[in-house]
Protein backbone atom coordinates (compact mmCIF):
# COMPACT_ATOMS: atom_id res chain seq x y z
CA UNK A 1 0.00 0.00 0.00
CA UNK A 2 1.73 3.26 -1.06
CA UNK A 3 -0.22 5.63 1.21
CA UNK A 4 -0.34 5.48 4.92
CA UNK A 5 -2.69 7.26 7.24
CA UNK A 6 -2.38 6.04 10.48
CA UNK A 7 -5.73 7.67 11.76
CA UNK A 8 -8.38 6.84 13.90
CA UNK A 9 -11.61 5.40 11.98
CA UNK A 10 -14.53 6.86 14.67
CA UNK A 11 -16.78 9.10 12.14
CA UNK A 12 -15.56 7.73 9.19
CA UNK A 13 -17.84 5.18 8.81
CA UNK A 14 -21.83 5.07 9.43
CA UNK A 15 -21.15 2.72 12.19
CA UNK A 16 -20.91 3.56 15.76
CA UNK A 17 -19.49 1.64 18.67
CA UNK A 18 -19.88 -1.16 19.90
CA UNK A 19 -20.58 -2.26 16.22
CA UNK A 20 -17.43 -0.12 14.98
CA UNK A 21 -15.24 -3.19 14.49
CA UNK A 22 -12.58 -1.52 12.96
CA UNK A 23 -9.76 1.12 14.78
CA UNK A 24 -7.11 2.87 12.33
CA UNK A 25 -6.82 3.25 8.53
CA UNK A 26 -2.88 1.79 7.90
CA UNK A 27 -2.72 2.69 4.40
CA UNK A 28 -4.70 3.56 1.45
CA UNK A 29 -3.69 2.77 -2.19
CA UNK A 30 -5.48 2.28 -5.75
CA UNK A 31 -8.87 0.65 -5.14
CA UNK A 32 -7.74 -0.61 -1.49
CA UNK A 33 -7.41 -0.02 1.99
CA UNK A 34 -5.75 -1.50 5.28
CA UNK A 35 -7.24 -1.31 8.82
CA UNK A 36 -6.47 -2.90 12.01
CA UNK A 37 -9.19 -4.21 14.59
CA UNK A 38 -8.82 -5.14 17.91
CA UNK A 39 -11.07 -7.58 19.65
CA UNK A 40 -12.64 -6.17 22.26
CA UNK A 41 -14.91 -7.49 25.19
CA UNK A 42 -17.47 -4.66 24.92
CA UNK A 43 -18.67 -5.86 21.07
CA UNK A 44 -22.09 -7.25 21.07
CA UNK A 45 -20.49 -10.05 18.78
CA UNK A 46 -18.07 -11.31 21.43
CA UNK A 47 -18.89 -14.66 23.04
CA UNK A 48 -17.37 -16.16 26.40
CA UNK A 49 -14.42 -17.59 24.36
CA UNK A 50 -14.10 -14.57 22.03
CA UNK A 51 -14.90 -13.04 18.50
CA UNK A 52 -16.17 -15.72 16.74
CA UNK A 53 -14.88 -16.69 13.26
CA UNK A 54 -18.38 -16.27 11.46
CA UNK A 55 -18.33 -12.27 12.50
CA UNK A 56 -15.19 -11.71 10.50
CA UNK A 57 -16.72 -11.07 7.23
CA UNK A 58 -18.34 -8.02 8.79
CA UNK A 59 -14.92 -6.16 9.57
CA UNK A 60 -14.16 -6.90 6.06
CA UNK A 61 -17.43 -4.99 5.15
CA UNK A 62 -16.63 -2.19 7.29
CA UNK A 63 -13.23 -1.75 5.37
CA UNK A 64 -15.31 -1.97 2.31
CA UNK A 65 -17.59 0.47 2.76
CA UNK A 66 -14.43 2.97 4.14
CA UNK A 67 -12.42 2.27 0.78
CA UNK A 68 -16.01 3.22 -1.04
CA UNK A 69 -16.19 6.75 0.84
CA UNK A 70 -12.86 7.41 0.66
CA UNK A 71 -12.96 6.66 -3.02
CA UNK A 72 -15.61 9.35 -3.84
CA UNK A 73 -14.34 12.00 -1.58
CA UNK A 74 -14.35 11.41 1.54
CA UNK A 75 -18.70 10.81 2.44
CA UNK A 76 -17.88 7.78 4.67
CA UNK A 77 -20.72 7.73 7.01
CA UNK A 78 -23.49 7.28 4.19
CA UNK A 79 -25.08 3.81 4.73
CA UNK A 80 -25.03 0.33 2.61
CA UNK A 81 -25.47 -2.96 3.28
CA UNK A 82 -23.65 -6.08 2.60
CA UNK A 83 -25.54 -8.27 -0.09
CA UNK A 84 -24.16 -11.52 -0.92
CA UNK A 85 -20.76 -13.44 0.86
CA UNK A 86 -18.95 -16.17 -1.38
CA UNK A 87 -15.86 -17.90 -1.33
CA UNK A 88 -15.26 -17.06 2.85
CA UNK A 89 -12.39 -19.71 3.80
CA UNK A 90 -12.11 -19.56 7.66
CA UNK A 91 -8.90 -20.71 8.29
CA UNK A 92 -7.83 -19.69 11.79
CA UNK A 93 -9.58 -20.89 15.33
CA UNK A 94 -13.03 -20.71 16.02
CA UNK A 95 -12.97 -17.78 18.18
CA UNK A 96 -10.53 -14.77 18.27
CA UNK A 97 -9.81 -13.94 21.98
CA UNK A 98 -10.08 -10.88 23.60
CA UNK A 99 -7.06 -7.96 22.93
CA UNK A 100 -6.24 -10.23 19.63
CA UNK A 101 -4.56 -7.37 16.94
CA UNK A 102 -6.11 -7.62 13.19
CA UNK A 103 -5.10 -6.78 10.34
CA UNK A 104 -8.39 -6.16 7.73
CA UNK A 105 -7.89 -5.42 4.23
CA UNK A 106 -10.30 -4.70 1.54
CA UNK A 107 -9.76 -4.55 -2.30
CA UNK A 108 -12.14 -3.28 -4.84
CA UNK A 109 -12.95 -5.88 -7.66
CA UNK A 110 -14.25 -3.72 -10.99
CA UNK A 111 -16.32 -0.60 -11.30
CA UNK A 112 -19.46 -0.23 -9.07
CA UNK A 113 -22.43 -1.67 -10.82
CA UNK A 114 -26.12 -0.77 -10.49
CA UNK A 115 -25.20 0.51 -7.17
CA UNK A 116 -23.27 -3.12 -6.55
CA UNK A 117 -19.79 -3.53 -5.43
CA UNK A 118 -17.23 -6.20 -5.46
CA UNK A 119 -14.81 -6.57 -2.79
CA UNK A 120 -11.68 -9.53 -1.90
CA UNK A 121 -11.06 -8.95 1.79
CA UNK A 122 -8.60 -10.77 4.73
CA UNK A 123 -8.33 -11.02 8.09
CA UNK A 124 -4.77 -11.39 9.55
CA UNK A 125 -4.09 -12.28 13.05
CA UNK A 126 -0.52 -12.77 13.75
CA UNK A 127 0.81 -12.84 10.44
CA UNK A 128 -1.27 -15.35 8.87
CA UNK A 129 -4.48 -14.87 7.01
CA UNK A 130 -7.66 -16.36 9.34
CA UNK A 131 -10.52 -15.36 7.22
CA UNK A 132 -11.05 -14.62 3.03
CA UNK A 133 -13.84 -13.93 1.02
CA UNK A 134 -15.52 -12.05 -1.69
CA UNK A 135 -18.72 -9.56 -0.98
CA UNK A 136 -20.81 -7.45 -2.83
CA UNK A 137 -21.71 -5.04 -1.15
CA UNK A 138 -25.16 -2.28 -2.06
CA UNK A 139 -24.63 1.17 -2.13
């Protein structure tokens, strides 16, 4: 990623915590972004043993939906929705404890369609990749 911004993600994004999942924008380049995401134990998603591996799609969303605004200028906080999930691969533990560091990217597949985008998004956690998949996301 050739641009890094280092910057808190609180009102750059329609969502509001708890369900904020994400914490700084790392870097920024063409038709991607890079956040990180800690677990923490005040998220509605987090269960007795942790974040659970089905929620992880959702950060991947929410670093979606900041690559959109930041794409046309900067209008994060307008709302979409996530549409469709295919191709997730869960390949890390079943749960994510509390304090674990992410790493959440999100790349932009093709031009926005009839309102419909395309993303490839990961989830790191300690260096290795624990969750990939494609969304299409409405705008």
């Amino acid at each position: 990623m050739p641009t890094t911004a280092d910057r808190p993600l609180a009102g750059l994004l329609p969502h509001r915590p708890p369900m904020l999942l994400l914490d700084r924008l790392l870097g920024r380049g063409q038709g991607e972004v890079t956040c990180t995401a800690r677990v923490e134990a005040g998220c509605p998603l987090v269960e007795e043993r942790g974040l659970p591996s089905w929620a992880l799609p959702e950060q991947i969303a929410q670093a979606g939906a900041l690559l959109r605004g930041l794409e046309e200028g900067g209008d994060t906080t307008r709302p979409g929705f996530l549409a469709a999930l295919s191709e997730v691969r869960l390949t890390g533990p079943a749960h994510l404890p509390v304090g674990a560091e992410l790493e959440v990217s999100a790349r932009r597949r093709g031009p926005v369609r009839d309102g419909m985008a395309m993303l490839d998004g990961e989830v790191r956690w300690e260096g290795r990749i624990v969750c990939a998949a494609r969304l299409v996301v409405k705008e």
